[in-house]
PDB file of N, CA and C in Angstrom:
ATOM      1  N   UNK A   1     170.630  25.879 111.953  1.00  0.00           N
ATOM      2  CA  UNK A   1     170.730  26.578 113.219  1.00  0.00           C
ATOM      3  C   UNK A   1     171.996  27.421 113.209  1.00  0.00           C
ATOM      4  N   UNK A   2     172.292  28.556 113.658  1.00  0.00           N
ATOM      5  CA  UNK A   2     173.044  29.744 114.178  1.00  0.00           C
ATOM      6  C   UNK A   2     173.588  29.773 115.072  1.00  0.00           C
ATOM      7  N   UNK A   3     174.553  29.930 115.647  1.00  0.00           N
ATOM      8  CA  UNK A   3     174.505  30.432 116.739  1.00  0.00           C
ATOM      9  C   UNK A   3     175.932  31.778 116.538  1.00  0.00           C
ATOM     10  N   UNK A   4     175.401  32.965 117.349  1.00  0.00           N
ATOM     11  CA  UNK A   4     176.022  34.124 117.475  1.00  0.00           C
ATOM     12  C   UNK A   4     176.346  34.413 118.969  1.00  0.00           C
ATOM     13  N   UNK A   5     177.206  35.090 118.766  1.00  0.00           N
ATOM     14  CA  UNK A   5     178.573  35.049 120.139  1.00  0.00           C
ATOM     15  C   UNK A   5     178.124  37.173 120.353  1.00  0.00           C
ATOM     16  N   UNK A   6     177.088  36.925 121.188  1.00  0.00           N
ATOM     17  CA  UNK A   6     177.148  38.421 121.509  1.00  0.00           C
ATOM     18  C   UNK A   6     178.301  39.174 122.166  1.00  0.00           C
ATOM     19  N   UNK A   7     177.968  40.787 122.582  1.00  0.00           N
ATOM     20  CA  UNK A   7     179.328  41.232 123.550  1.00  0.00           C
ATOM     21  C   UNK A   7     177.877  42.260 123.938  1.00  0.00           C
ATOM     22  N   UNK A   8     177.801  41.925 125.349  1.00  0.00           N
ATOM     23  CA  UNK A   8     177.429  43.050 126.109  1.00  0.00           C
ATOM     24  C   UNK A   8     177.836  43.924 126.903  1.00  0.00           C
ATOM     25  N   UNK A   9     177.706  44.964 126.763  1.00  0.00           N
ATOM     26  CA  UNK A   9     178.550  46.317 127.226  1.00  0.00           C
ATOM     27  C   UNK A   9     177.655  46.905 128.267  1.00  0.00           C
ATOM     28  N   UNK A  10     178.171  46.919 129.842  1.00  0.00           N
ATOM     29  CA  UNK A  10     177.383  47.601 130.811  1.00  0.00           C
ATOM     30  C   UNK A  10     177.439  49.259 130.626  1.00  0.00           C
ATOM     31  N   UNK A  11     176.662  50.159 131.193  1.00  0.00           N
ATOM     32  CA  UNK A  11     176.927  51.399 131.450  1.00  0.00           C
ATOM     33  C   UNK A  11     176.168  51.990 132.768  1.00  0.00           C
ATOM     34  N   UNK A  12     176.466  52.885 132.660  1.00  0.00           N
ATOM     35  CA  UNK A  12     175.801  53.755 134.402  1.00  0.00           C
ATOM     36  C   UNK A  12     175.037  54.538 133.939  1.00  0.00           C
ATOM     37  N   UNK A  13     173.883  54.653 133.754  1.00  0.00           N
ATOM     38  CA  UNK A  13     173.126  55.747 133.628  1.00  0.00           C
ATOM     39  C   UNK A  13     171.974  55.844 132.075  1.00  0.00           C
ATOM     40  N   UNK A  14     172.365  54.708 131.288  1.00  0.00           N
ATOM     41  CA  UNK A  14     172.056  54.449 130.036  1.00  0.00           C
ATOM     42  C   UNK A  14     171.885  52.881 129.655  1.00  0.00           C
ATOM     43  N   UNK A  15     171.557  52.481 128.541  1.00  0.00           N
ATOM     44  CA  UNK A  15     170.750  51.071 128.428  1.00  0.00           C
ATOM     45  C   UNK A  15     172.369  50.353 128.216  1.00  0.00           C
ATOM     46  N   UNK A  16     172.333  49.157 128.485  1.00  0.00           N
ATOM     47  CA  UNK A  16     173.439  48.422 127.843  1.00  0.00           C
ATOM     48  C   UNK A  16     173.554  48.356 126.542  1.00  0.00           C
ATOM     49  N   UNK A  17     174.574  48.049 125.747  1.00  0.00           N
ATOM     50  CA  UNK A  17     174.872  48.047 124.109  1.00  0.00           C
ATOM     51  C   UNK A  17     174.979  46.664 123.826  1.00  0.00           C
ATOM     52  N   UNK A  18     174.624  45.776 122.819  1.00  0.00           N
ATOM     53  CA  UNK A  18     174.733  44.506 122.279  1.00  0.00           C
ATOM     54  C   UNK A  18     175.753  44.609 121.351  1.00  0.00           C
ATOM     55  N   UNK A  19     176.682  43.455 121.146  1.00  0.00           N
ATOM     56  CA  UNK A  19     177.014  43.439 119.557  1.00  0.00           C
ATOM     57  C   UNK A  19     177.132  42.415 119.332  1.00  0.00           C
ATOM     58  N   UNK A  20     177.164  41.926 117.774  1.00  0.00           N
ATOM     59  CA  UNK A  20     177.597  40.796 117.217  1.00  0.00           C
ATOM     60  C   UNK A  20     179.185  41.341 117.148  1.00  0.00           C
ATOM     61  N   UNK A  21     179.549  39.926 117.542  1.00  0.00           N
ATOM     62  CA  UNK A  21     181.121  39.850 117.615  1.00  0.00           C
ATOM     63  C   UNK A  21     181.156  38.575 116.373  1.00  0.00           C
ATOM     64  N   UNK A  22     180.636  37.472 116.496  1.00  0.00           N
ATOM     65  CA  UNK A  22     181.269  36.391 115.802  1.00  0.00           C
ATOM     66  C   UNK A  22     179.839  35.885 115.691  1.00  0.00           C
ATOM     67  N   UNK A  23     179.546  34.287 114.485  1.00  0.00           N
ATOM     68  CA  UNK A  23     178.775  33.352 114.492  1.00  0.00           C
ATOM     69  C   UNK A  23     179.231  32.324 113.974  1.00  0.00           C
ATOM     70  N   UNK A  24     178.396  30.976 113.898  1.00  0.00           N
ATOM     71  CA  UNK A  24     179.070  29.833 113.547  1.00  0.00           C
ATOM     72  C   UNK A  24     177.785  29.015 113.272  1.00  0.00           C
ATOM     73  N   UNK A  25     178.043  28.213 112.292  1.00  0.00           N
ATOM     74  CA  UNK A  25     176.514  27.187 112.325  1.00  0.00           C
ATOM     75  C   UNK A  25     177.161  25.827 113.419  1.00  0.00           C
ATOM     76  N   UNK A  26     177.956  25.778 113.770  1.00  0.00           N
ATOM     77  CA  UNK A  26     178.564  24.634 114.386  1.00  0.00           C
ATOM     78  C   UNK A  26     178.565  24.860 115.950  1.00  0.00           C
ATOM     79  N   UNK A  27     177.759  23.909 117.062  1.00  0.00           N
ATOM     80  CA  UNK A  27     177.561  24.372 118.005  1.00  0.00           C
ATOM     81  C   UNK A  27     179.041  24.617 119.094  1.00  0.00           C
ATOM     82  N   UNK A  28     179.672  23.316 119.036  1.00  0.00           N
ATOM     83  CA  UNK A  28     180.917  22.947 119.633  1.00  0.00           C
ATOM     84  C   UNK A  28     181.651  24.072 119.476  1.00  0.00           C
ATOM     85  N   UNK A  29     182.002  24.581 118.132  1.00  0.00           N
ATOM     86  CA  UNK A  29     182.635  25.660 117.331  1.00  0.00           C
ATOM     87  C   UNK A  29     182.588  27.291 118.499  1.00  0.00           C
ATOM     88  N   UNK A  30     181.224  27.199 118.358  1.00  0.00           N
ATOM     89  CA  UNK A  30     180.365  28.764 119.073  1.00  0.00           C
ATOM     90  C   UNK A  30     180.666  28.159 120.549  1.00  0.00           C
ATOM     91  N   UNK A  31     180.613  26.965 121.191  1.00  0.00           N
ATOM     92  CA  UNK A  31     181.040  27.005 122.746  1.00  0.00           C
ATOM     93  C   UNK A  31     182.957  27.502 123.090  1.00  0.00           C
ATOM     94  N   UNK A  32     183.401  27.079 122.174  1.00  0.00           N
ATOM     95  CA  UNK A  32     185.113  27.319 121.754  1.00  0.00           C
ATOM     96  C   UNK A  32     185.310  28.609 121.915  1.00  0.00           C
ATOM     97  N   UNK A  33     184.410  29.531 120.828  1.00  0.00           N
ATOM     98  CA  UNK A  33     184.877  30.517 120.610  1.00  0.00           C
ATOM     99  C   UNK A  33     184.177  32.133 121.347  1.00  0.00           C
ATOM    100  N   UNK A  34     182.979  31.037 122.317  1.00  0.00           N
ATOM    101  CA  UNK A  34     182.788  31.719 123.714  1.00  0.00           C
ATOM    102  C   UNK A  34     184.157  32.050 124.379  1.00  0.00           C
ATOM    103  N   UNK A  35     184.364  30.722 124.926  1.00  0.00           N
ATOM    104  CA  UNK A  35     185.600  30.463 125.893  1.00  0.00           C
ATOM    105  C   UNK A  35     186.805  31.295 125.491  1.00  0.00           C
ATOM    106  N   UNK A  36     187.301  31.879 123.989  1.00  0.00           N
ATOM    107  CA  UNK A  36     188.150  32.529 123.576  1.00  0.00           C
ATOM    108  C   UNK A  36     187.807  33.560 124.146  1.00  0.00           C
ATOM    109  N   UNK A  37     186.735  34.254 123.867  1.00  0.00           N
ATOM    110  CA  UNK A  37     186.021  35.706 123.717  1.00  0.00           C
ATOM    111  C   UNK A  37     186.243  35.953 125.478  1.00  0.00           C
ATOM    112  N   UNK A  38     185.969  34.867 126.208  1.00  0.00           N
ATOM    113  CA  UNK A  38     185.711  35.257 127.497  1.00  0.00           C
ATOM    114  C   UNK A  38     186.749  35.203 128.239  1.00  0.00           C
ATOM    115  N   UNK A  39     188.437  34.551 127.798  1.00  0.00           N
ATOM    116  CA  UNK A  39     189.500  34.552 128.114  1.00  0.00           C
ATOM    117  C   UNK A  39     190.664  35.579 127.971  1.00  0.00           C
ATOM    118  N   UNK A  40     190.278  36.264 126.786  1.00  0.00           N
ATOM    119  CA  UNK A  40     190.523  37.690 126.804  1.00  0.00           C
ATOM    120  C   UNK A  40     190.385  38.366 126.929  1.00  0.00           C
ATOM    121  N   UNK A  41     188.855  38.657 127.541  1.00  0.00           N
ATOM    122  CA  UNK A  41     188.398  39.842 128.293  1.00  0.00           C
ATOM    123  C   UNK A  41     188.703  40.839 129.513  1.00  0.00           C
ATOM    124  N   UNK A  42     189.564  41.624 129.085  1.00  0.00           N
ATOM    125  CA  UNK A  42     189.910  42.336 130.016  1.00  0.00           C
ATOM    126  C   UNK A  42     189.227  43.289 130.715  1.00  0.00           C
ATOM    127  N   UNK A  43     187.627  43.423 130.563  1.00  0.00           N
ATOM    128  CA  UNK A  43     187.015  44.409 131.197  1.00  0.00           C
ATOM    129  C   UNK A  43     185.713  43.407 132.037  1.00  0.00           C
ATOM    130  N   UNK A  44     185.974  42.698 132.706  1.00  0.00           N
ATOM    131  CA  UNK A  44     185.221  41.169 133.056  1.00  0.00           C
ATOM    132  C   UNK A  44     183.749  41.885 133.665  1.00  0.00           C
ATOM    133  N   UNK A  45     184.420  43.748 134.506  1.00  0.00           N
ATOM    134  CA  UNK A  45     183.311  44.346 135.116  1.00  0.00           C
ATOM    135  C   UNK A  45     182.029  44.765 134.000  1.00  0.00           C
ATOM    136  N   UNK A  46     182.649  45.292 133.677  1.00  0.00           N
ATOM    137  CA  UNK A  46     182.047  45.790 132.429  1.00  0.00           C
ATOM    138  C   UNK A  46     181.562  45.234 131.019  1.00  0.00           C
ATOM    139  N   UNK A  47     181.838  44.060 130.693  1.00  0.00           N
ATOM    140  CA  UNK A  47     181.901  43.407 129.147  1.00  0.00           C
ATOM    141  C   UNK A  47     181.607  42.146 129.964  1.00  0.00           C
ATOM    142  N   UNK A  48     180.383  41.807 128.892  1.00  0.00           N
ATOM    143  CA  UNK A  48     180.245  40.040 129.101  1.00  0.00           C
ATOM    144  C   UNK A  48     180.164  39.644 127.352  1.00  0.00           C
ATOM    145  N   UNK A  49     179.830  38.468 127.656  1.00  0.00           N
ATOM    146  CA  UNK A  49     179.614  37.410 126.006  1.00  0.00           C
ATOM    147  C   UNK A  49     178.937  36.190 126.750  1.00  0.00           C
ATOM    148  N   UNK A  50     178.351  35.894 125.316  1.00  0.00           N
ATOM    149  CA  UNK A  50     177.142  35.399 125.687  1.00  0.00           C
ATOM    150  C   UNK A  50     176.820  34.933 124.387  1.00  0.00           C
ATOM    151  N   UNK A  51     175.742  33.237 124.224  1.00  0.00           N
ATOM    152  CA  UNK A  51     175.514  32.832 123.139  1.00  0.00           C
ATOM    153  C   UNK A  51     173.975  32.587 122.736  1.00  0.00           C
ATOM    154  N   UNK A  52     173.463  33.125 122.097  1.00  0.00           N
ATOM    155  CA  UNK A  52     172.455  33.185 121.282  1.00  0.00           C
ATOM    156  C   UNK A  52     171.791  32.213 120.266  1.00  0.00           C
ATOM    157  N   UNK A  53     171.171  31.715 120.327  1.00  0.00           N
ATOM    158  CA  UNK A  53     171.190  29.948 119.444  1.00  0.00           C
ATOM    159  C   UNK A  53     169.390  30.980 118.530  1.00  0.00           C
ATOM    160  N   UNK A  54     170.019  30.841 117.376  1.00  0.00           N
ATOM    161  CA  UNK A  54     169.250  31.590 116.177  1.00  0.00           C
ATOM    162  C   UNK A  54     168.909  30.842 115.009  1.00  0.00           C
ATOM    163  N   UNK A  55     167.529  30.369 115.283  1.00  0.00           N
ATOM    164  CA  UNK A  55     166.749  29.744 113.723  1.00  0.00           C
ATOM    165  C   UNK A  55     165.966  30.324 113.200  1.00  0.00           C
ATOM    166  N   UNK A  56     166.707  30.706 112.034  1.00  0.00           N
ATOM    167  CA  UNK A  56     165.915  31.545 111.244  1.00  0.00           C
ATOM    168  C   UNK A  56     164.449  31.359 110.450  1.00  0.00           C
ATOM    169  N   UNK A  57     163.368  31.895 110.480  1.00  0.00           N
ATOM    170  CA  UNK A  57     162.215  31.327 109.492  1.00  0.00           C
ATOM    171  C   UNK A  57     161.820  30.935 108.372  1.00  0.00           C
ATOM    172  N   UNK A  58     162.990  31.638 107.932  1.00  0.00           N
ATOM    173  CA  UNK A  58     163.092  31.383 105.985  1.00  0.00           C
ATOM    174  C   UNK A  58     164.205  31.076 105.628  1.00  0.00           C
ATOM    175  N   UNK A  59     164.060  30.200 104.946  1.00  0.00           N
ATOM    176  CA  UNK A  59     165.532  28.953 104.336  1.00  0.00           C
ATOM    177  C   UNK A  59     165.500  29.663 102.797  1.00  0.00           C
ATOM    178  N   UNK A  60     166.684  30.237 102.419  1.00  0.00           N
ATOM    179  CA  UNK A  60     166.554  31.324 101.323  1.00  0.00           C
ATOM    180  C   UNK A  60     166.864  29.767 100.182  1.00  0.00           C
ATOM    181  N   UNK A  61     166.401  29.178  99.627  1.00  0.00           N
ATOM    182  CA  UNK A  61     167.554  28.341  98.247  1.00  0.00           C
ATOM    183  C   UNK A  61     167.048  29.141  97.050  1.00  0.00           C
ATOM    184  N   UNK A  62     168.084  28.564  96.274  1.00  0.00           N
ATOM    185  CA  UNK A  62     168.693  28.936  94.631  1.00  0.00           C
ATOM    186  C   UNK A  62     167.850  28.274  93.754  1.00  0.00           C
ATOM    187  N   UNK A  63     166.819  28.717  93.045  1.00  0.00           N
ATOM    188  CA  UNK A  63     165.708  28.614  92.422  1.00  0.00           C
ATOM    189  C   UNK A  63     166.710  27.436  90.878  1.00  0.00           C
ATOM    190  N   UNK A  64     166.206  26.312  90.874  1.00  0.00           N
ATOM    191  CA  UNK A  64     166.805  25.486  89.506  1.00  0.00           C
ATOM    192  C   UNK A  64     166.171  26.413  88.338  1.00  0.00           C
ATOM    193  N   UNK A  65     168.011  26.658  86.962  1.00  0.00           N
ATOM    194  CA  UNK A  65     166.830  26.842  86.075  1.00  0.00           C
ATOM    195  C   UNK A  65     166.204  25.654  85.125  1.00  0.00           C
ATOM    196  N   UNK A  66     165.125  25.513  84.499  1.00  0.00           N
ATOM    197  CA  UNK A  66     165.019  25.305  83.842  1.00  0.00           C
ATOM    198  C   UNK A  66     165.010  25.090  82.072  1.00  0.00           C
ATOM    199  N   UNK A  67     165.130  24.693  81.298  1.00  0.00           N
ATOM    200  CA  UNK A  67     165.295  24.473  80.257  1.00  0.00           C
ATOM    201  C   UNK A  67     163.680  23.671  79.260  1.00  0.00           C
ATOM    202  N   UNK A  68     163.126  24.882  79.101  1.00  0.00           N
ATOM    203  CA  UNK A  68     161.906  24.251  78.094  1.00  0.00           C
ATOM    204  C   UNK A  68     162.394  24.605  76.587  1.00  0.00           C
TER     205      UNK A  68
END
């Protein structure tokens, strides 16, 4: 499991903007580093953050080699 620490950006007249700011596989970790993200935010009108909990469908592993 994932989890990613968005930043949403309001505007007037146009769609809002997303970004990845940060991620973490550790949930505790990603609630922490909400609370950072959202303690320094100096545009509170305008800018939020926000957490995203992301499982991906495909588990990539490292194929063993073999030896015949």
């Amino acid at each position: 499991m994932m989890y990613i620490i968005l930043k949403e950006t309001y505007y007037k007249g146009i769609e809002n903007s997303y970004d990845i700011v940060d991620y973490t596989d550790d949930e505790y970790k990603a609630q922490d580093m909400l609370q950072g993200y959202q303690l320094i935010n100096q545009q509170k009108e305008k800018v939020k953050y926000q957490i995203v909990k992301y499982n991906p469908i495909f588990a990539y592993k490292k194929e063993e080699e073999t030896n015949e």
